[in-house]
Protein backbone atom coordinates (compact mmCIF):
# COMPACT_ATOMS: atom_id res chain seq x y z
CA UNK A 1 13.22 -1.34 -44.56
CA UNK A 2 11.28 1.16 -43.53
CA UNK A 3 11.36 1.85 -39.63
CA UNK A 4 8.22 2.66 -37.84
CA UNK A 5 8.08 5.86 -35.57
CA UNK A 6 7.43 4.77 -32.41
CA UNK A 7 6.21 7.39 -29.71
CA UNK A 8 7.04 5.80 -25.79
CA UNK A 9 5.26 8.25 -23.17
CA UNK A 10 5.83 8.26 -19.76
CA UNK A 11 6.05 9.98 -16.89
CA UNK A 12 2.12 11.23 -15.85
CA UNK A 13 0.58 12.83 -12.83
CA UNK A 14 0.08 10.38 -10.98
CA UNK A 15 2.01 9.55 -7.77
CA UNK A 16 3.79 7.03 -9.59
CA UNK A 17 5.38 9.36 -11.97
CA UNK A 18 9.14 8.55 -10.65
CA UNK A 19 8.30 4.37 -11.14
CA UNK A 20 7.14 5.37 -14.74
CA UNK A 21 10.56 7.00 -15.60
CA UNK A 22 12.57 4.26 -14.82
CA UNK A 23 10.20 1.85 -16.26
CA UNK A 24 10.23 3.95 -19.63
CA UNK A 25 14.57 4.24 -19.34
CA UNK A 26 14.63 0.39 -19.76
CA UNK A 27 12.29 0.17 -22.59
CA UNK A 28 14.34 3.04 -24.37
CA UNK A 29 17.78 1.42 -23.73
CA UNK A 30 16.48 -2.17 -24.89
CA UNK A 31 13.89 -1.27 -28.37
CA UNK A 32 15.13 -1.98 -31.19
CA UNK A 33 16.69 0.52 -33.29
CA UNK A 34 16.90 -1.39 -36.26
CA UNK A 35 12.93 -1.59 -36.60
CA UNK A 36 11.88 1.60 -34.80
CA UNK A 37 12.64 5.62 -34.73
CA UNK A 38 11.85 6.22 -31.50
CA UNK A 39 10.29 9.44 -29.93
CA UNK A 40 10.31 9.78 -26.35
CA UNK A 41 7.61 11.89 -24.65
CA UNK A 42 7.35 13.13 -21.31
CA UNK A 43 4.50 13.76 -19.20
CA UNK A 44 5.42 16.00 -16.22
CA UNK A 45 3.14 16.16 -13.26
CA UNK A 46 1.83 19.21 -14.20
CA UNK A 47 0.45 17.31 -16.94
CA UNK A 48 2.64 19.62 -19.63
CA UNK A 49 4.24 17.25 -22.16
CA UNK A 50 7.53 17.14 -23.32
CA UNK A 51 9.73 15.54 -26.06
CA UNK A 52 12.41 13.35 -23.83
CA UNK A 53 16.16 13.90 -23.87
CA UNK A 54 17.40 11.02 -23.20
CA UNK A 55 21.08 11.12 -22.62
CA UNK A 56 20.22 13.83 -20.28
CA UNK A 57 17.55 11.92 -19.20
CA UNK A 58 15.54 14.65 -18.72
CA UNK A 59 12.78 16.76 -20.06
CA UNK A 60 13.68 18.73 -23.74
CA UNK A 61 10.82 20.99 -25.88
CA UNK A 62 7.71 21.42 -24.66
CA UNK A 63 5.33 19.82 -27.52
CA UNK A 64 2.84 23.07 -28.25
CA UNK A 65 0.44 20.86 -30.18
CA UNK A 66 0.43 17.61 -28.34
CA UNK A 67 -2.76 16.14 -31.41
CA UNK A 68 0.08 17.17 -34.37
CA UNK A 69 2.68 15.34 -32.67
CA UNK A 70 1.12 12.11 -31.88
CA UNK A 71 -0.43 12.30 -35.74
CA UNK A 72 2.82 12.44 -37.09
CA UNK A 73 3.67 8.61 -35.04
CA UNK A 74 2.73 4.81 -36.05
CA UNK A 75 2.33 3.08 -32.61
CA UNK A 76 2.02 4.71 -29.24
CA UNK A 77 3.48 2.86 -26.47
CA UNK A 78 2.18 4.17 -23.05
CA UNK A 79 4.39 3.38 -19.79
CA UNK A 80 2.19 4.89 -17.58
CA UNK A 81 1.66 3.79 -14.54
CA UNK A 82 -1.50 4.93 -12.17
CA UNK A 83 -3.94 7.79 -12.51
CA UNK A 84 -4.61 9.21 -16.12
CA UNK A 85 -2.23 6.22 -17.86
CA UNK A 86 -3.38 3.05 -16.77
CA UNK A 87 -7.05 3.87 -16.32
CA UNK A 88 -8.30 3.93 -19.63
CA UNK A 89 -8.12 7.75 -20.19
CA UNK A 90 -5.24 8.15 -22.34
CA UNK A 91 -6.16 5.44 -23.99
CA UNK A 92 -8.80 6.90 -25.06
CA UNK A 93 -7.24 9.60 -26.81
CA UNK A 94 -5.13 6.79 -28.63
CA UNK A 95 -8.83 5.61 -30.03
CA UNK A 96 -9.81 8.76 -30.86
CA UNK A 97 -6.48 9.64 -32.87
CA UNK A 98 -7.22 6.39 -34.29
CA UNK A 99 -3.78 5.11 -33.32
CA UNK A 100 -2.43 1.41 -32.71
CA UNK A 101 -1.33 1.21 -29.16
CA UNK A 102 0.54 -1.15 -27.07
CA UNK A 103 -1.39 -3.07 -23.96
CA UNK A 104 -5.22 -2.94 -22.11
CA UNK A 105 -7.97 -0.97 -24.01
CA UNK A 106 -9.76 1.77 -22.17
CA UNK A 107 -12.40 -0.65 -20.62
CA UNK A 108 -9.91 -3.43 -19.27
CA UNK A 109 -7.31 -0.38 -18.23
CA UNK A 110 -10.49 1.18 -16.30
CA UNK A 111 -11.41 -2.05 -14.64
CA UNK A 112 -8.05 -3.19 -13.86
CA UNK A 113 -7.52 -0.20 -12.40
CA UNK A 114 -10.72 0.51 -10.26
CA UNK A 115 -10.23 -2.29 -7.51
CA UNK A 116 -13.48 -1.92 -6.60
CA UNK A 117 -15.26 -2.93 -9.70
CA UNK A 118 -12.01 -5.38 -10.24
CA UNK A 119 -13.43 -7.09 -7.17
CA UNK A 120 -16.75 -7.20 -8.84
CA UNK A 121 -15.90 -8.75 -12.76
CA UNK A 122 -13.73 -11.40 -10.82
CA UNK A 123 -16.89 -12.29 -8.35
CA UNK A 124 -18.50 -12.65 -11.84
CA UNK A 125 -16.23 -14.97 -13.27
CA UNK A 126 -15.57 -17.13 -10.08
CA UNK A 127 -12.19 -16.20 -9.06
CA UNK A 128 -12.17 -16.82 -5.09
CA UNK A 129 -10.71 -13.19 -3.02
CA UNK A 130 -10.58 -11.93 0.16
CA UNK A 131 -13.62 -10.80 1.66
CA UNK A 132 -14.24 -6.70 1.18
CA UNK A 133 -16.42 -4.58 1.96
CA UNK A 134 -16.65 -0.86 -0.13
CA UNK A 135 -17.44 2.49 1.29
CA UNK A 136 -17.09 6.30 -0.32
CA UNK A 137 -15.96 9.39 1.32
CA UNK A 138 -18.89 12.23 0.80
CA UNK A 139 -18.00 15.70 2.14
CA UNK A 140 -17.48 14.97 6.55
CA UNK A 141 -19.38 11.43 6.24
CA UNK A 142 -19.27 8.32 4.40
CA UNK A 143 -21.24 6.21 2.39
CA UNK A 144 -21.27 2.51 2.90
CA UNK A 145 -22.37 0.41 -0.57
CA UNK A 146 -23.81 -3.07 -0.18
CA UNK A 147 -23.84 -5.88 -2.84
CA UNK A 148 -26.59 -4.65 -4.39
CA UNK A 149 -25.34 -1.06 -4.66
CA UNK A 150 -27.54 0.26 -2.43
CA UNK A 151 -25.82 3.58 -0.27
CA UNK A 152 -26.15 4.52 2.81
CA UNK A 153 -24.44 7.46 4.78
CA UNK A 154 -23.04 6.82 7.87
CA UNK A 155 -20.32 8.80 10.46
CA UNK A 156 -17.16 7.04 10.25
CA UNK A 157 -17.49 5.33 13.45
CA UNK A 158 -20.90 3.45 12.47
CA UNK A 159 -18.62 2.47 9.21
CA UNK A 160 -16.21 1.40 10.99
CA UNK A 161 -18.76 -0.77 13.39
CA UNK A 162 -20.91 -2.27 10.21
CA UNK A 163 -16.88 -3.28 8.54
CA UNK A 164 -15.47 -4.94 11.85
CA UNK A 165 -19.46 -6.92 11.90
CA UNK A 166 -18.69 -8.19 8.34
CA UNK A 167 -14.44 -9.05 7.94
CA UNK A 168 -11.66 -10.16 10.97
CA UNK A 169 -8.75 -8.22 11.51
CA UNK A 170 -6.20 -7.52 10.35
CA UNK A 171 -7.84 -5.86 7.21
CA UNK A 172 -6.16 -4.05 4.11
CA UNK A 173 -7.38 -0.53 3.48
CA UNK A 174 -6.60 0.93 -0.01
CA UNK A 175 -7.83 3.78 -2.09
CA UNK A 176 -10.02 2.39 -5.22
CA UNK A 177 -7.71 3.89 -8.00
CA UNK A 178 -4.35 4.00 -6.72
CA UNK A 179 -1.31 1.87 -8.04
CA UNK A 180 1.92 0.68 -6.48
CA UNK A 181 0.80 0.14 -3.21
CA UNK A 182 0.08 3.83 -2.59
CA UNK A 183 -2.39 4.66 0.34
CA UNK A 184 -2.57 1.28 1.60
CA UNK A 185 -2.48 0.78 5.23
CA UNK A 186 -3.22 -2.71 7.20
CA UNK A 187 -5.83 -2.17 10.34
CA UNK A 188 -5.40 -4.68 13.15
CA UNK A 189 -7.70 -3.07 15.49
CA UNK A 190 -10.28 -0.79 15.49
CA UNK A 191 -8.56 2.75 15.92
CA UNK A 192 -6.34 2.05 12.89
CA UNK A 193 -8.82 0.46 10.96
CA UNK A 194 -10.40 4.21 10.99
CA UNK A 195 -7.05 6.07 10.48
CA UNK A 196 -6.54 3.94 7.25
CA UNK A 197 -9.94 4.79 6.25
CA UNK A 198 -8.80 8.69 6.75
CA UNK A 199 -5.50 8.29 5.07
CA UNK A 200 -6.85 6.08 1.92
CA UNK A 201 -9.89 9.15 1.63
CA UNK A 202 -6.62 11.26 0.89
CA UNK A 203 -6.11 9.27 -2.61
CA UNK A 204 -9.62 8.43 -3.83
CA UNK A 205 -13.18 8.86 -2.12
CA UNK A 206 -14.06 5.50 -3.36
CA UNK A 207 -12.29 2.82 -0.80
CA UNK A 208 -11.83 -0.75 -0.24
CA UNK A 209 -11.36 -2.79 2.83
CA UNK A 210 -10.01 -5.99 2.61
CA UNK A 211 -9.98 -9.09 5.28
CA UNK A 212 -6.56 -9.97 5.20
CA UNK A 213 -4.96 -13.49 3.84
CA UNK A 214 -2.35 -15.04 5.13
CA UNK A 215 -0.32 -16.94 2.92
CA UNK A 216 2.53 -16.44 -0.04
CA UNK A 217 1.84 -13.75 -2.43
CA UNK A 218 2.78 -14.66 -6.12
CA UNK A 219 2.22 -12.80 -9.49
CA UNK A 220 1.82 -14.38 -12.84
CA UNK A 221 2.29 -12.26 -15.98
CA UNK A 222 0.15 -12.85 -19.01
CA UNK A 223 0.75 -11.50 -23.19
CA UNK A 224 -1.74 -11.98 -25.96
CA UNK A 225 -4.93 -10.96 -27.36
CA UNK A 226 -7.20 -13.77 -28.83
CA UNK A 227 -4.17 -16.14 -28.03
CA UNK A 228 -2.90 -15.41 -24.44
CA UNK A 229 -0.13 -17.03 -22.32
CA UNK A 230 0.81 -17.25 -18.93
CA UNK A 231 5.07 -17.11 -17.64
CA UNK A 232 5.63 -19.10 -14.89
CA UNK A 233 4.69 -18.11 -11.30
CA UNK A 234 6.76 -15.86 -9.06
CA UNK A 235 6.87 -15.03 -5.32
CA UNK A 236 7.51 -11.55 -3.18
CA UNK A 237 9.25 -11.65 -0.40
CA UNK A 238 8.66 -8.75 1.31
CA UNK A 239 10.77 -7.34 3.65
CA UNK A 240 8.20 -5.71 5.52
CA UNK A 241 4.70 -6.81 6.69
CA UNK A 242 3.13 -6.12 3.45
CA UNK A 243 4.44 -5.52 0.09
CA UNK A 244 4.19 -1.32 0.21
CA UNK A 245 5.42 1.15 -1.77
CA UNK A 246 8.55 1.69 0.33
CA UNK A 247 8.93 -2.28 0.54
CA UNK A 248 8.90 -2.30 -3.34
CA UNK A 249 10.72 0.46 -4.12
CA UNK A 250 13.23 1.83 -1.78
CA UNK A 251 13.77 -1.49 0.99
CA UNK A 252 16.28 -3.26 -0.99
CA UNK A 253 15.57 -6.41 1.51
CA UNK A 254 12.70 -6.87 -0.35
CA UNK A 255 13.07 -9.74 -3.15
CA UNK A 256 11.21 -11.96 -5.53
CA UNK A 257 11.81 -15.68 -6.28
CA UNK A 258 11.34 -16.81 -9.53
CA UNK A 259 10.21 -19.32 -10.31
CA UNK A 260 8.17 -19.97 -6.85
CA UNK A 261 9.13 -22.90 -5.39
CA UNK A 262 5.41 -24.14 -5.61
CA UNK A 263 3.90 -27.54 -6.38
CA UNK A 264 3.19 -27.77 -10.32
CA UNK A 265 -0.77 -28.21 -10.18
CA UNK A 266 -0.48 -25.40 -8.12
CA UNK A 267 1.32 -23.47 -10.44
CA UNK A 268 -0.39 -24.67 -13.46
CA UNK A 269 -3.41 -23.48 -12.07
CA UNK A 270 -2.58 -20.00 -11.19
CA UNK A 271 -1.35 -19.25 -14.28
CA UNK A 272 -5.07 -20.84 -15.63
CA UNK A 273 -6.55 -18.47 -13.28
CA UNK A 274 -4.43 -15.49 -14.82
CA UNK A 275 -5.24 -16.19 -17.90
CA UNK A 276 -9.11 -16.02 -16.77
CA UNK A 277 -8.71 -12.51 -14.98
CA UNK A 278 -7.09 -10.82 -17.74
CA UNK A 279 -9.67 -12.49 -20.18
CA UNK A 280 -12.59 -11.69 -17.97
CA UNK A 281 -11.29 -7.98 -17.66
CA UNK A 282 -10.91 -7.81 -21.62
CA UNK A 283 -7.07 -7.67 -21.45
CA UNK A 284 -5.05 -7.50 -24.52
CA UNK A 285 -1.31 -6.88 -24.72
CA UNK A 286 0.16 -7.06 -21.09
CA UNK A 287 -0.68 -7.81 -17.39
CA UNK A 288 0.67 -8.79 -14.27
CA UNK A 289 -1.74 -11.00 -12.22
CA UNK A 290 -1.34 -11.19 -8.49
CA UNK A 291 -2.19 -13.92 -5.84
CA UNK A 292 -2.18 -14.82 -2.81
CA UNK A 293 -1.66 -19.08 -1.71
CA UNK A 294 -3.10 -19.40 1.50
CA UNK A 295 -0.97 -20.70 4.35
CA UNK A 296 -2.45 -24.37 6.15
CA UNK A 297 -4.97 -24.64 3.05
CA UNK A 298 -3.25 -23.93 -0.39
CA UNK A 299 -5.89 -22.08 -1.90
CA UNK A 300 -5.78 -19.66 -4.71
CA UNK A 301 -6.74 -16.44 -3.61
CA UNK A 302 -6.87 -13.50 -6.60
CA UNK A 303 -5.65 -10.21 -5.65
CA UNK A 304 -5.56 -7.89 -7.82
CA UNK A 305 -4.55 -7.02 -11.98
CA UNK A 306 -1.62 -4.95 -12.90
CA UNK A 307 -2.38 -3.63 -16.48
CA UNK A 308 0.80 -1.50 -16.80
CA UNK A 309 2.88 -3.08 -14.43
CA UNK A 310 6.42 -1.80 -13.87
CA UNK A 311 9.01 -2.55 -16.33
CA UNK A 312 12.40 -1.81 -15.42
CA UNK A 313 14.96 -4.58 -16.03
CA UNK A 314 14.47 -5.72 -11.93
CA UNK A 315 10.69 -5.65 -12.25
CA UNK A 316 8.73 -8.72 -11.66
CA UNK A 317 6.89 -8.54 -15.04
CA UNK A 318 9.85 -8.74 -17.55
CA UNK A 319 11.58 -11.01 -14.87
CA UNK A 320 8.96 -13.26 -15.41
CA UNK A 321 9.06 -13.71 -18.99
CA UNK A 322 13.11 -14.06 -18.99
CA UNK A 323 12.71 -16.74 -16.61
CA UNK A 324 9.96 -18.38 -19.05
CA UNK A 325 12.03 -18.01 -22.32
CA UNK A 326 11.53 -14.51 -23.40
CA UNK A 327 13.94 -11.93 -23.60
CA UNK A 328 13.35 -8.31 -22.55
CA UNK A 329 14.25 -6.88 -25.89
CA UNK A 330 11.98 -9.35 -27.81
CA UNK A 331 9.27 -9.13 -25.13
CA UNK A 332 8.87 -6.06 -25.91
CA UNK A 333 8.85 -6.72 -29.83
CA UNK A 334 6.31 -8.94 -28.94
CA UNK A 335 4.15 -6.63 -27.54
CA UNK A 336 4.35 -3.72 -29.71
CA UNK A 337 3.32 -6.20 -32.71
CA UNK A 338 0.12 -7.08 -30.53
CA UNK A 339 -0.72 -3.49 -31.11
């Protein structure tokens, strides 16, 4: 039989470049060989791709004709996480190339990963969040954006006044288009409620601010195109007072439980409300869907879609699936046959 070439890229310029290494190291020690040649490409953050030694594990050749190369491949498998991967940009030179791809397509991968307009699909299909409020950073100033869309620029501090009017403390401040947690701060008073403004501004000029939820936070992951399923439902336990980049990634006190000990209707309907996000986003392939259960009330509170969530044999959206019946190796079969 035939194998199919099989192109895995990774890497990117995003600040999540390190994440999307060892995310694409799993994948290439667990395809399978028998069905696929595999070609691994690097992206490095220069944006300067590479073909992918990988018992070095590091970057080989430069490709000179990046076009060529990809022409020469049957399915393109993208672990990119963040800026200029999981937006909807390199998918787009997938569609151009006219090339079968594995996961979101370039409008649910733009969505998903703008959590602005995330916010605004889910308040269209009826999926309860936090309350936000969205500004934009314009040269010294900023620009605060009301439900309708109407702008209006403001100093910082009359921001800051018209936000504390609107949500309670604490709040979450993130960049719009940022993944993994990076340039998120929490504000519990005024003074750091404008620092976090200043420090998310760094990362995107479109920000969110978020009242904050108390309660569990859980993630669901969902696979399928016309036919999607839901795993069962985990739960982060963060070792620090919100689940940040370092908490993820380097504070190994941080852990998940899976499956979250959770009532079943509870459950049940999480994973129903998964199912809707990734639907209402126009998902195909692969997501992670995260939630918050509110403490003293039990309600479901959406957070936010992962459409290229981590992938390393620890991360929480394999994890899931093991723990729901499917193996990493033939997840990922799975997947690259939704292409």
């Amino acid at each position: 039989m035939k194998k199919e070439k099989l192109g895995v890229i990774f890497g990117g310029m995003s600040t999540e470049n390190e994440v999307s290494v060892a995310s694409a190291n799993s994948i290439l020690n667990n395809l399978d060989r028998e069905k696929y040649e595999i070609f691994p490409i690097y992206i490095g953050k220069d944006g300067i791709w590479y073909q992918y030694d990988e018992k070095e594990q590091k970057e080989g050749e430069k490709i000179e004709n990046i076009m060529e190369y990809l022409q020469k491949l049957d399915i393109l498998f993208p672990v990119l996480h963040g800026l200029y991967g999981e937006d909807g940009t390199i998918q787009g030179l997938f569609e151009l190339l006219r090339k079968p791809y594995v996961g979101c397509g370039v409008l649910a991968s733009s969505v998903g990963m703008d959590k602005v307009y995330t916010k605004i699909v889910f308040d269209r299909a009826g999926l309860k969040q936090a309350k936000y409020e969205y500004i934009k950073k314009h040269k010294e100033n900023y620009i605060y954006v009301d439900k309708q869309f109407n702008e209006k620029e403001l100093e910082l501090e009359k921001i800051v006044e018209k936000i504390i009017g609107n949500l309670k403390f604490p709040m979450f401040v993130k960049p719009s288009n940022s993944g993994s947690s990076v340039g998120i701060n929490k504000a519990k008073n005024e003074e750091e409620l404008k620092t976090a403004i200043q420090y998310a501004a760094k990362f995107d000029n479109k920000i969110l601010v978020e009242e904050g939820i108390e309660g569990r936070e859980v993630e669901c992951a969902v696979l399928g195109k016309e036919e999607v399923i839901a795993s069962c439902v985990g739960e982060v336990k963060s070792a620090e007072e919100f689940y940040s980049y370092d908490a993820k990634y380097k504070n190994e006190a941080s852990r998940t439980e899976i499956p979250a000990n959770l009532p079943e209707e509870i459950a049940n309907e999480i994973r129903k409300q998964a199912i809707k996000a990734f639907k209402a986003i126009d998902g195909k392939g692969l997501s992670r869907v995260d939630f918050f259960v509110e403490k003293g009330t039990n309600q479901i509170i959406i957070n936010e879609i992962n459409t290229l969530p981590g992938f390393t044999n620890i991360s929480m959206y394999p994890k899931l699936w093991e723990a729901s019946g499917i193996g990493y190796q033939e997840l990922l079969s799975k997947l690259i046959e939704l292409k």
